[in-house]
PDB file of N, CA and C in Angstrom:
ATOM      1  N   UNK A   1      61.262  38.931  20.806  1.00  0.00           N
ATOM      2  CA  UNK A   1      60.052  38.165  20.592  1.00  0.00           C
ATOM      3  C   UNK A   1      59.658  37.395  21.847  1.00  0.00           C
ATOM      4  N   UNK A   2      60.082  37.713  22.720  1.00  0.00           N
ATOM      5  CA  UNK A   2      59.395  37.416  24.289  1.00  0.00           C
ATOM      6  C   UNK A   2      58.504  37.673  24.808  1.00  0.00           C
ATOM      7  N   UNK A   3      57.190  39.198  24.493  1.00  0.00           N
ATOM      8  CA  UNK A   3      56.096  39.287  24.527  1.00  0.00           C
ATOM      9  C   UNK A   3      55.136  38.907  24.270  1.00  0.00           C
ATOM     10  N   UNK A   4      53.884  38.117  24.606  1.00  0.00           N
ATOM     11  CA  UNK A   4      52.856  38.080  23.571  1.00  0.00           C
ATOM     12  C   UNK A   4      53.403  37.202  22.091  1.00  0.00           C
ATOM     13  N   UNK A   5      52.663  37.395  21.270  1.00  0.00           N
ATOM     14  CA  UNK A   5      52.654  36.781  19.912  1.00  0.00           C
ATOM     15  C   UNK A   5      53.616  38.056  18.966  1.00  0.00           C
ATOM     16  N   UNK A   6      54.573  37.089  18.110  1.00  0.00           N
ATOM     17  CA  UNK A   6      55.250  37.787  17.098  1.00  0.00           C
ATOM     18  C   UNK A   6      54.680  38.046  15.820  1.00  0.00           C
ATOM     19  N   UNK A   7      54.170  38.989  15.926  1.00  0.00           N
ATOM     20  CA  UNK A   7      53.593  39.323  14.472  1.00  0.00           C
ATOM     21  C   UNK A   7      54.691  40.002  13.325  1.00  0.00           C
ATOM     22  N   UNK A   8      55.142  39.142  12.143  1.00  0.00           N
ATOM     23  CA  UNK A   8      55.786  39.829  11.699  1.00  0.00           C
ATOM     24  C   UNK A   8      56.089  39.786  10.455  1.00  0.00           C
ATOM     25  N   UNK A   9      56.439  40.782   9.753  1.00  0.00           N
ATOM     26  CA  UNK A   9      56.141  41.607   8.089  1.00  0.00           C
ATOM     27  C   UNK A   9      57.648  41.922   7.614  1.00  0.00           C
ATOM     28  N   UNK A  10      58.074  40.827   6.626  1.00  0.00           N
ATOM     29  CA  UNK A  10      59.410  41.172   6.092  1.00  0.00           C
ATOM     30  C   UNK A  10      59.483  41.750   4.486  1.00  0.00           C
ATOM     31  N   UNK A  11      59.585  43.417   4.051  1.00  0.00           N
ATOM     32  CA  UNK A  11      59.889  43.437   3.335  1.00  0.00           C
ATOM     33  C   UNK A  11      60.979  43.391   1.955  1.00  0.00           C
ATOM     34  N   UNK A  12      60.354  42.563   1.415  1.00  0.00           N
ATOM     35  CA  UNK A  12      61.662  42.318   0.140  1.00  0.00           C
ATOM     36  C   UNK A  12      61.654  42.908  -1.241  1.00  0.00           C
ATOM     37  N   UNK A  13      61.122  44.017  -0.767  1.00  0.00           N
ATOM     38  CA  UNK A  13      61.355  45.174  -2.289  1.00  0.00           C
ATOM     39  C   UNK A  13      62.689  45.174  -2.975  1.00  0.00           C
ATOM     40  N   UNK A  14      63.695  45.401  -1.932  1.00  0.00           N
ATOM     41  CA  UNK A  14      64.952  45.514  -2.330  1.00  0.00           C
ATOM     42  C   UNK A  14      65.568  44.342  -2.432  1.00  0.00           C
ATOM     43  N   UNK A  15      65.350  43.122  -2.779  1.00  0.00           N
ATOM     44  CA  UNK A  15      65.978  41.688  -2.738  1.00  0.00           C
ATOM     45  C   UNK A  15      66.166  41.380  -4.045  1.00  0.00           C
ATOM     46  N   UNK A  16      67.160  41.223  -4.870  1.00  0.00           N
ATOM     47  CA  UNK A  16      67.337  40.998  -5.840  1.00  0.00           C
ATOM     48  C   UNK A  16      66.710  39.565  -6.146  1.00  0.00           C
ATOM     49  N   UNK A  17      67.558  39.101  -5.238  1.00  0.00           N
ATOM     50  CA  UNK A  17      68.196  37.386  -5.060  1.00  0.00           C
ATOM     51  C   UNK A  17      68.172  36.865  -4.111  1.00  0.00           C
ATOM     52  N   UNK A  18      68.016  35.427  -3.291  1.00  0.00           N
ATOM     53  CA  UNK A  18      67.586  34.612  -2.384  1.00  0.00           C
ATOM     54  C   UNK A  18      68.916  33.858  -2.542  1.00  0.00           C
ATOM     55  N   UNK A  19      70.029  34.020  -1.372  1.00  0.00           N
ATOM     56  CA  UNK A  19      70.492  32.925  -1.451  1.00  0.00           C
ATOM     57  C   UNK A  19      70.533  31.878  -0.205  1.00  0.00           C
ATOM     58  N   UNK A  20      71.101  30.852  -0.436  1.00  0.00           N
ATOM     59  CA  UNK A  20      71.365  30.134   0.911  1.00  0.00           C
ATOM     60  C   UNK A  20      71.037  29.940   2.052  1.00  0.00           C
ATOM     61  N   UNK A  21      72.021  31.322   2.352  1.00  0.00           N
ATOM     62  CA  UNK A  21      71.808  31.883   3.809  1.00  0.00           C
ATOM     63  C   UNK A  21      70.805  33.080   3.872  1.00  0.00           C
ATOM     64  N   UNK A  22      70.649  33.634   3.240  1.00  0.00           N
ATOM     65  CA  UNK A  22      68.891  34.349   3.289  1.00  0.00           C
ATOM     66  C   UNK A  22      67.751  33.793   3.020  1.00  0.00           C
ATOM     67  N   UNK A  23      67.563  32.366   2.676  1.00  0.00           N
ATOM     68  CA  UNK A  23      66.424  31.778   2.931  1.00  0.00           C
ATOM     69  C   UNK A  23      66.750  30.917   4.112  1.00  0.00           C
ATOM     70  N   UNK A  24      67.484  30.534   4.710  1.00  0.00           N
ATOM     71  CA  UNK A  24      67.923  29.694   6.296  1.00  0.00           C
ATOM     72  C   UNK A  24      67.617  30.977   7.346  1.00  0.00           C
ATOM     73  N   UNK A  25      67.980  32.363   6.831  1.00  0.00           N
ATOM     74  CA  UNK A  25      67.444  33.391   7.711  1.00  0.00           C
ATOM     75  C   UNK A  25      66.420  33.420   8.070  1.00  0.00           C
ATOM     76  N   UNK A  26      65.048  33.027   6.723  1.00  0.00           N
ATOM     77  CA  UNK A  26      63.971  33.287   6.833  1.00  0.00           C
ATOM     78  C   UNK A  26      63.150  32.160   7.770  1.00  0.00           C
ATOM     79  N   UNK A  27      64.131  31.048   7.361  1.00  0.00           N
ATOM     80  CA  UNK A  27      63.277  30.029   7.869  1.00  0.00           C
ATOM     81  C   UNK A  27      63.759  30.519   9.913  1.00  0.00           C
ATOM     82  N   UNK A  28      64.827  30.858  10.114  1.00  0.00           N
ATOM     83  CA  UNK A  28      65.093  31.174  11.308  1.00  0.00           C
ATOM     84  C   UNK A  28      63.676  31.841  11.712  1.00  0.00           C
ATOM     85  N   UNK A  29      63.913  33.272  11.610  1.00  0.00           N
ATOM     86  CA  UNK A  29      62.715  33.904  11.754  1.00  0.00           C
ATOM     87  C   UNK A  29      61.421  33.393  11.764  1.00  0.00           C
ATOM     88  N   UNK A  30      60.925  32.146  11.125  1.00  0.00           N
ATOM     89  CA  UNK A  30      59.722  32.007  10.891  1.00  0.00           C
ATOM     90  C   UNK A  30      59.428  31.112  11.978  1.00  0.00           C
ATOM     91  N   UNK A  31      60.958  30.361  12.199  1.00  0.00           N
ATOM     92  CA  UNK A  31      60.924  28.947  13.732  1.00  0.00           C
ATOM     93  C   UNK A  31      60.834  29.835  14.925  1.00  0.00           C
ATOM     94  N   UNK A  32      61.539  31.040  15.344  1.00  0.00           N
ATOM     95  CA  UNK A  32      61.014  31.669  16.285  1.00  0.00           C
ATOM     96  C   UNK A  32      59.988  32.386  16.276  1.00  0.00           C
ATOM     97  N   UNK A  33      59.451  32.914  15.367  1.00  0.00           N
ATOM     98  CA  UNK A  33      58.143  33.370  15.256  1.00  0.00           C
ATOM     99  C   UNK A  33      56.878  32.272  15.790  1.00  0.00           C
ATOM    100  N   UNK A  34      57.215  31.703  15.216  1.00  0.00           N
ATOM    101  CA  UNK A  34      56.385  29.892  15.790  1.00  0.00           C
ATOM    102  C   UNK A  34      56.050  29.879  16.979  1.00  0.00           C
ATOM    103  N   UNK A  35      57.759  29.673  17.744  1.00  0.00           N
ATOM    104  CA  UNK A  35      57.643  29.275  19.076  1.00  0.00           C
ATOM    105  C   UNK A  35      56.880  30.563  20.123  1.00  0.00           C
ATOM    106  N   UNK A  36      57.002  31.559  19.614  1.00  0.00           N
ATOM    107  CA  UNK A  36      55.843  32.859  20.344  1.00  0.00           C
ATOM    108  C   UNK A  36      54.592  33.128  19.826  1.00  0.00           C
ATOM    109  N   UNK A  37      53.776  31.566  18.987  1.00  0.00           N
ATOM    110  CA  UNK A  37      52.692  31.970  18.494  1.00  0.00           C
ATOM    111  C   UNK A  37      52.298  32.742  17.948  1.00  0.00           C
ATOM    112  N   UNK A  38      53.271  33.065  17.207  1.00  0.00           N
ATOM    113  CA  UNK A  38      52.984  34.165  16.059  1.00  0.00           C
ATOM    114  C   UNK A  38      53.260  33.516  14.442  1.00  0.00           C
ATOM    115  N   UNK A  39      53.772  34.473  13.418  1.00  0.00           N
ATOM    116  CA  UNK A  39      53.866  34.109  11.925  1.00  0.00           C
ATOM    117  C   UNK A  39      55.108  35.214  11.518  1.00  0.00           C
ATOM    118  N   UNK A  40      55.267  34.566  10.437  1.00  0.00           N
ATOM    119  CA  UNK A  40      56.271  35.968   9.684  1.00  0.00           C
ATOM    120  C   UNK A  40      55.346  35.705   7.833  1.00  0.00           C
ATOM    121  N   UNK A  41      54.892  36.899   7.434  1.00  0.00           N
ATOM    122  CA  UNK A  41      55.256  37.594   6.671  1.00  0.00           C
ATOM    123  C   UNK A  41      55.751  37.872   5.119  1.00  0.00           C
ATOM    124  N   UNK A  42      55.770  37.610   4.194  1.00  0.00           N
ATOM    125  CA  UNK A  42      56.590  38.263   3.413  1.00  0.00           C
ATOM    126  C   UNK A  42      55.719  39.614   2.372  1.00  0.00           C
ATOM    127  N   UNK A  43      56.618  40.565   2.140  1.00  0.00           N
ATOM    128  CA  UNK A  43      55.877  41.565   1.324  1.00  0.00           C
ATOM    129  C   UNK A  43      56.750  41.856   0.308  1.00  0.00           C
ATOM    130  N   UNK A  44      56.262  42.398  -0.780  1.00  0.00           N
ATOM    131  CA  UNK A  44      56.723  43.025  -1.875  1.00  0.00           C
ATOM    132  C   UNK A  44      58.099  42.411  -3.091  1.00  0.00           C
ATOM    133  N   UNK A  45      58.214  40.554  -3.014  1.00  0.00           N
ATOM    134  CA  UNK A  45      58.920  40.106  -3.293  1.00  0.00           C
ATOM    135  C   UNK A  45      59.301  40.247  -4.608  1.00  0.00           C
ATOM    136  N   UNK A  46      60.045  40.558  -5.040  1.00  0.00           N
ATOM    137  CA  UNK A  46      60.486  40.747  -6.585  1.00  0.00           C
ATOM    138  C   UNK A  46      60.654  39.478  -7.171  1.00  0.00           C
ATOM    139  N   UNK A  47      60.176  39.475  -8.740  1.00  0.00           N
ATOM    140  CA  UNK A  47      60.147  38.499  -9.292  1.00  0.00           C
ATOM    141  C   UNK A  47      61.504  37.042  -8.620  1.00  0.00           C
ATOM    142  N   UNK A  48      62.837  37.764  -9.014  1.00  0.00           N
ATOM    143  CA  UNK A  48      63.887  37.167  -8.896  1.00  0.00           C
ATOM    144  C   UNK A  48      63.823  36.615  -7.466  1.00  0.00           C
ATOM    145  N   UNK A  49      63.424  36.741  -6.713  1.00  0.00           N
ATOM    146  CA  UNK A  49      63.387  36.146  -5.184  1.00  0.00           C
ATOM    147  C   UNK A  49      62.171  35.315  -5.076  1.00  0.00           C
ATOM    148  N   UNK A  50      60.455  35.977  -5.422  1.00  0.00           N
ATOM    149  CA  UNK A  50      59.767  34.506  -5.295  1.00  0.00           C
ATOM    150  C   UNK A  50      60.289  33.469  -6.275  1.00  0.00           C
ATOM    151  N   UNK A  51      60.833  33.198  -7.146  1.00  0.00           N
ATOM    152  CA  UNK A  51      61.396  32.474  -8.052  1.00  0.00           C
ATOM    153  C   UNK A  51      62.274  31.814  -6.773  1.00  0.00           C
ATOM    154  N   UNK A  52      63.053  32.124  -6.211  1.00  0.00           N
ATOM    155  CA  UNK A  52      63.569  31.230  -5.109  1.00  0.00           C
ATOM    156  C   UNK A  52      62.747  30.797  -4.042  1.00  0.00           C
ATOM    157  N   UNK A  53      61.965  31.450  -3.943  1.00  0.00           N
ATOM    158  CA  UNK A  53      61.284  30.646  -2.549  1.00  0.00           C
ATOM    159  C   UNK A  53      60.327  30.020  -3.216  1.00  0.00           C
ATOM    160  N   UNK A  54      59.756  30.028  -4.216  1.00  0.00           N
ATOM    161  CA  UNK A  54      59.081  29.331  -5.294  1.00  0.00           C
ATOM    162  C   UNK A  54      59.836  27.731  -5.325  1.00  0.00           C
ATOM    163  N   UNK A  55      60.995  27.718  -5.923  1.00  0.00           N
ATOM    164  CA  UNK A  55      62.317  26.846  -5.981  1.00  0.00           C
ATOM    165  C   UNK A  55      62.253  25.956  -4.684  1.00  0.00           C
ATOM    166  N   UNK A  56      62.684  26.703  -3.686  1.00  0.00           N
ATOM    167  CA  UNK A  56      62.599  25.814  -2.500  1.00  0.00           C
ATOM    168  C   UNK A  56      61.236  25.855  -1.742  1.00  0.00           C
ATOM    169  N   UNK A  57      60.508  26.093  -2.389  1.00  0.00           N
ATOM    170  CA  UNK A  57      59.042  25.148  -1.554  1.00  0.00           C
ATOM    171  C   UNK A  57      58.322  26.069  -0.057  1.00  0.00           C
ATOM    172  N   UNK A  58      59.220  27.073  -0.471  1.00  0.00           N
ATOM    173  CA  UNK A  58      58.806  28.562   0.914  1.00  0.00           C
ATOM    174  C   UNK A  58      58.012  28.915   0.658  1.00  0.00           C
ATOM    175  N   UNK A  59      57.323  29.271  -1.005  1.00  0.00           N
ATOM    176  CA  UNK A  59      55.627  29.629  -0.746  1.00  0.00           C
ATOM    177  C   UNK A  59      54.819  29.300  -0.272  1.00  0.00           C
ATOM    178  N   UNK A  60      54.832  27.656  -0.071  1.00  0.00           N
ATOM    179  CA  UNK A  60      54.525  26.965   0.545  1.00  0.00           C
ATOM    180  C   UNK A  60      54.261  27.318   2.017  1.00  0.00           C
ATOM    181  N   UNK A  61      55.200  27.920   3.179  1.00  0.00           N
ATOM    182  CA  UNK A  61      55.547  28.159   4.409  1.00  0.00           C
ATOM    183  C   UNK A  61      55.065  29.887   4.283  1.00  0.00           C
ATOM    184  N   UNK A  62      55.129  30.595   4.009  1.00  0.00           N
ATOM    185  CA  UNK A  62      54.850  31.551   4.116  1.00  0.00           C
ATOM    186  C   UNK A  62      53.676  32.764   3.042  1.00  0.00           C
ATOM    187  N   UNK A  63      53.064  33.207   4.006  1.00  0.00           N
ATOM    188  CA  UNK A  63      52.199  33.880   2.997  1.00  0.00           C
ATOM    189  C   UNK A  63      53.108  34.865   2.442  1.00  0.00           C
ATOM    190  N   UNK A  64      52.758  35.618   0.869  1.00  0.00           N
ATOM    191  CA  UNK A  64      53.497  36.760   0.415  1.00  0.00           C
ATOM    192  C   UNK A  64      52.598  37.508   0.156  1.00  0.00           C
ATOM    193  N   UNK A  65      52.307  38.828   0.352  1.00  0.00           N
ATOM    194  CA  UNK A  65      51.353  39.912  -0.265  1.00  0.00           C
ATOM    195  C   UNK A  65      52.542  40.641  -0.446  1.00  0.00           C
ATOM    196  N   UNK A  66      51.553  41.637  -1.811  1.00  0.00           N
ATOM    197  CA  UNK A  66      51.811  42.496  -2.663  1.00  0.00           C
ATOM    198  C   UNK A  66      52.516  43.618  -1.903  1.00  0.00           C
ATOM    199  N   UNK A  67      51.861  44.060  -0.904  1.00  0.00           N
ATOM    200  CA  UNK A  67      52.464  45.121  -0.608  1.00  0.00           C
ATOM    201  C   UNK A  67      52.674  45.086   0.847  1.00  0.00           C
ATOM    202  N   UNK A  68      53.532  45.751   1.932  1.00  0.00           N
ATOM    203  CA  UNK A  68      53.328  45.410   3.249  1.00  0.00           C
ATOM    204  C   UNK A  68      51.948  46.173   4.060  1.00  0.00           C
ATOM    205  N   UNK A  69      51.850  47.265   3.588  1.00  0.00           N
ATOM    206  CA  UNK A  69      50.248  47.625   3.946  1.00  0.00           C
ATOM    207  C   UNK A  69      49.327  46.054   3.853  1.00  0.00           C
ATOM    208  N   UNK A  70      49.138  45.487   3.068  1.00  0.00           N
ATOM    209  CA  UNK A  70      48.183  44.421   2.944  1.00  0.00           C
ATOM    210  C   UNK A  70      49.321  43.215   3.816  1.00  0.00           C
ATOM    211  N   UNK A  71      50.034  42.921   4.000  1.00  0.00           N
ATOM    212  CA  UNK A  71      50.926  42.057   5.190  1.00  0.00           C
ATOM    213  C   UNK A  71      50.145  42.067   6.510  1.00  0.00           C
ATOM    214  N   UNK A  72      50.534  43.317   6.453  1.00  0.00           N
ATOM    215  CA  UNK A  72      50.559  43.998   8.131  1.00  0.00           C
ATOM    216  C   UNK A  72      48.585  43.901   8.329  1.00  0.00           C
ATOM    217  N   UNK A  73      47.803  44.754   7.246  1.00  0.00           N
ATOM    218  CA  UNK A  73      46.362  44.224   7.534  1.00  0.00           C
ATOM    219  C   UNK A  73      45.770  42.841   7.947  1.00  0.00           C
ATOM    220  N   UNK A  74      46.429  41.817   7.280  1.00  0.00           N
ATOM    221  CA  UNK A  74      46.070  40.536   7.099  1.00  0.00           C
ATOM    222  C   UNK A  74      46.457  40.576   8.706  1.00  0.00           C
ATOM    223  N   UNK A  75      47.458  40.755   9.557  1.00  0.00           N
ATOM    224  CA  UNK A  75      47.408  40.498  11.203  1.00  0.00           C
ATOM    225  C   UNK A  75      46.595  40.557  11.566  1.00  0.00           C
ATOM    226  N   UNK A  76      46.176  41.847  11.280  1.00  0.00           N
ATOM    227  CA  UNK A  76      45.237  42.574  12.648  1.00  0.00           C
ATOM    228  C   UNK A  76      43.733  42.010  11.947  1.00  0.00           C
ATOM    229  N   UNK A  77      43.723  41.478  11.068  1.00  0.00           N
ATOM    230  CA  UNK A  77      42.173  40.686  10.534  1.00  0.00           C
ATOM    231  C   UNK A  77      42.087  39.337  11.917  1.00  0.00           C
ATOM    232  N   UNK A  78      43.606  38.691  11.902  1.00  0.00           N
ATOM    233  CA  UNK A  78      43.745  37.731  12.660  1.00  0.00           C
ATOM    234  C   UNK A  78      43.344  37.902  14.254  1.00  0.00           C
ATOM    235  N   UNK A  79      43.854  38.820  14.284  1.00  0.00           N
ATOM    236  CA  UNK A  79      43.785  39.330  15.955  1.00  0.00           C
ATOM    237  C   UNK A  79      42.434  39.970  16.124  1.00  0.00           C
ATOM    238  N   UNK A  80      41.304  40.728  15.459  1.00  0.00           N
ATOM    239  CA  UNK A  80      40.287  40.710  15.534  1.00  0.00           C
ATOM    240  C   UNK A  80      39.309  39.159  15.232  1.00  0.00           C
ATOM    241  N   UNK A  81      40.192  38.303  14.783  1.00  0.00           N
ATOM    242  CA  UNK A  81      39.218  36.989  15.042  1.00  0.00           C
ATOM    243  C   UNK A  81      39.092  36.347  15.963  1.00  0.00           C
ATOM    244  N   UNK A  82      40.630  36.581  16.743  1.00  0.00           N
ATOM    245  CA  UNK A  82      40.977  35.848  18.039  1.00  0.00           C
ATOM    246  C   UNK A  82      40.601  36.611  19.144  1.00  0.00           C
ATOM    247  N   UNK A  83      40.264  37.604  19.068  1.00  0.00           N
ATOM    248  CA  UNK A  83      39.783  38.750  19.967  1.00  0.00           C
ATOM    249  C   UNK A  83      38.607  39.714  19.692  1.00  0.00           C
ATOM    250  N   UNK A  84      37.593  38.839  19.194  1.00  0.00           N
ATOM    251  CA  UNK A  84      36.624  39.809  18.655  1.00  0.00           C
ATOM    252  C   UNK A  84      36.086  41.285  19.470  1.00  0.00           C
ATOM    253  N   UNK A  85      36.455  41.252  20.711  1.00  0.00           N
ATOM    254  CA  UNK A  85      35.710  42.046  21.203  1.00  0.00           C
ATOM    255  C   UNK A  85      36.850  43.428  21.355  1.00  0.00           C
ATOM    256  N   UNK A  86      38.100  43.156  20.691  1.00  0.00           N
ATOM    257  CA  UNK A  86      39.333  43.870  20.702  1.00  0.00           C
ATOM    258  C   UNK A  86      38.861  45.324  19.604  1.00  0.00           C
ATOM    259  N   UNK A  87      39.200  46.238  20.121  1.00  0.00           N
ATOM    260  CA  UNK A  87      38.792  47.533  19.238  1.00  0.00           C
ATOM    261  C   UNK A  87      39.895  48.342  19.067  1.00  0.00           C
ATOM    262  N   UNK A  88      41.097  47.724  18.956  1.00  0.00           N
ATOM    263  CA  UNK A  88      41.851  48.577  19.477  1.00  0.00           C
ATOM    264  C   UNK A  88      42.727  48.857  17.811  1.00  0.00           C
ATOM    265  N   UNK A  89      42.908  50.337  17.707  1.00  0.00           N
ATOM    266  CA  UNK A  89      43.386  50.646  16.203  1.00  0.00           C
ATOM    267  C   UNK A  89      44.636  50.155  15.937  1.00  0.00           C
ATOM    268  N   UNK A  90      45.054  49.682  13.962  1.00  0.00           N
ATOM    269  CA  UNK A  90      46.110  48.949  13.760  1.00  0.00           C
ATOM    270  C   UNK A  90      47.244  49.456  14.296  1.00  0.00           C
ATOM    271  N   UNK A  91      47.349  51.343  14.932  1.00  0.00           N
ATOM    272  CA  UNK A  91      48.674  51.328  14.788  1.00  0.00           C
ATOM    273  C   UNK A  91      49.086  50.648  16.938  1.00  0.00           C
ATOM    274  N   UNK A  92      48.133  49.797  17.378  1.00  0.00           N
ATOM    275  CA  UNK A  92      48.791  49.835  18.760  1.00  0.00           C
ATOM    276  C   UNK A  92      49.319  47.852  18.553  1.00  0.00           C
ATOM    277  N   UNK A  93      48.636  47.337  17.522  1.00  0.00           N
ATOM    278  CA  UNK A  93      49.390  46.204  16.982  1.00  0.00           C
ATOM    279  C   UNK A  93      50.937  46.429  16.525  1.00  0.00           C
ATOM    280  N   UNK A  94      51.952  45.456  17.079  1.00  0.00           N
ATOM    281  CA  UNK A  94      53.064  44.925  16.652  1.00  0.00           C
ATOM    282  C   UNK A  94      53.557  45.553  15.226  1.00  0.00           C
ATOM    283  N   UNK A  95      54.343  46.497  15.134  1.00  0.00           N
ATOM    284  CA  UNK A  95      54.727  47.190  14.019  1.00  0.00           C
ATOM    285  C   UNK A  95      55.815  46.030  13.102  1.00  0.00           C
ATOM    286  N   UNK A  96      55.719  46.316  11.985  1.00  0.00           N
ATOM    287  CA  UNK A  96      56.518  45.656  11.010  1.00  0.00           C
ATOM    288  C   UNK A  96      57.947  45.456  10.950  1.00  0.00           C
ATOM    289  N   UNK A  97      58.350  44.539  10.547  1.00  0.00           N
ATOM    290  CA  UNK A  97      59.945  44.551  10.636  1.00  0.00           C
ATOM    291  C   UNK A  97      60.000  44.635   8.670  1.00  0.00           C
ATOM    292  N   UNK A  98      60.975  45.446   8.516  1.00  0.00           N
ATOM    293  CA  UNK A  98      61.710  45.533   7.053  1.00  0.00           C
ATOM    294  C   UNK A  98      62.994  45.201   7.428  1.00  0.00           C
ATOM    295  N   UNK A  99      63.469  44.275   6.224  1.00  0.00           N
ATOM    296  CA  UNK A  99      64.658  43.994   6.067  1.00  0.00           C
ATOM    297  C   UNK A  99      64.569  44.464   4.967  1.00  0.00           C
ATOM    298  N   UNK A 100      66.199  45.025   4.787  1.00  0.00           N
ATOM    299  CA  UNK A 100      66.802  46.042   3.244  1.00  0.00           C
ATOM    300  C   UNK A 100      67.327  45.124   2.770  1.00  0.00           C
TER     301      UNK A 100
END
């Protein structure tokens, strides 16, 4: 995350459960994401996990969409605001990170 801005898309399809140290992960990720002017992300959270970040006040901190297709769009909406005159197609934007 030393380039440019961190754009980034964590999917949690496969997350049962939120514990502890996987929401201190997230918040990791989201403090360096910060410091490179960027965001993190969340997609596809299963009930049992927004229920934790629900719990600890992370919905709050992070956007969640439904699916990571709509994650990853919501960037490049951003980066065409900050760059209107930018034409350049989604796939040369910052590709997604999944976590399993």
């Amino acid at each position: 995350m030393t380039i440019g801005r961190a754009f980034i898309v964590i999917d949690l399809s496969q997350v049962c459960q939120l514990d502890r140290d996987d929401i201190f992960l997230l918040l990791c990720c989201l403090e360096e994401a910060i410091k490179c002017d960027g965001n993190v992300k969340l997609s596809a959270v299963p009930p049992e996990a927004r229920a934790a970040l629900d719990a600890h006040g992370l919905n709050r901190l992070f956007e969640i969409f439904q699916t990571t297709t709509d994650a990853v769009n919501s960037f490049n909406r951003v980066a065409r605001f900050l760059a209107p005159s930018l034409s350049a197609p989604a796939e040369q934007f910052p590709a997604s990170i999944t976590a399993a």
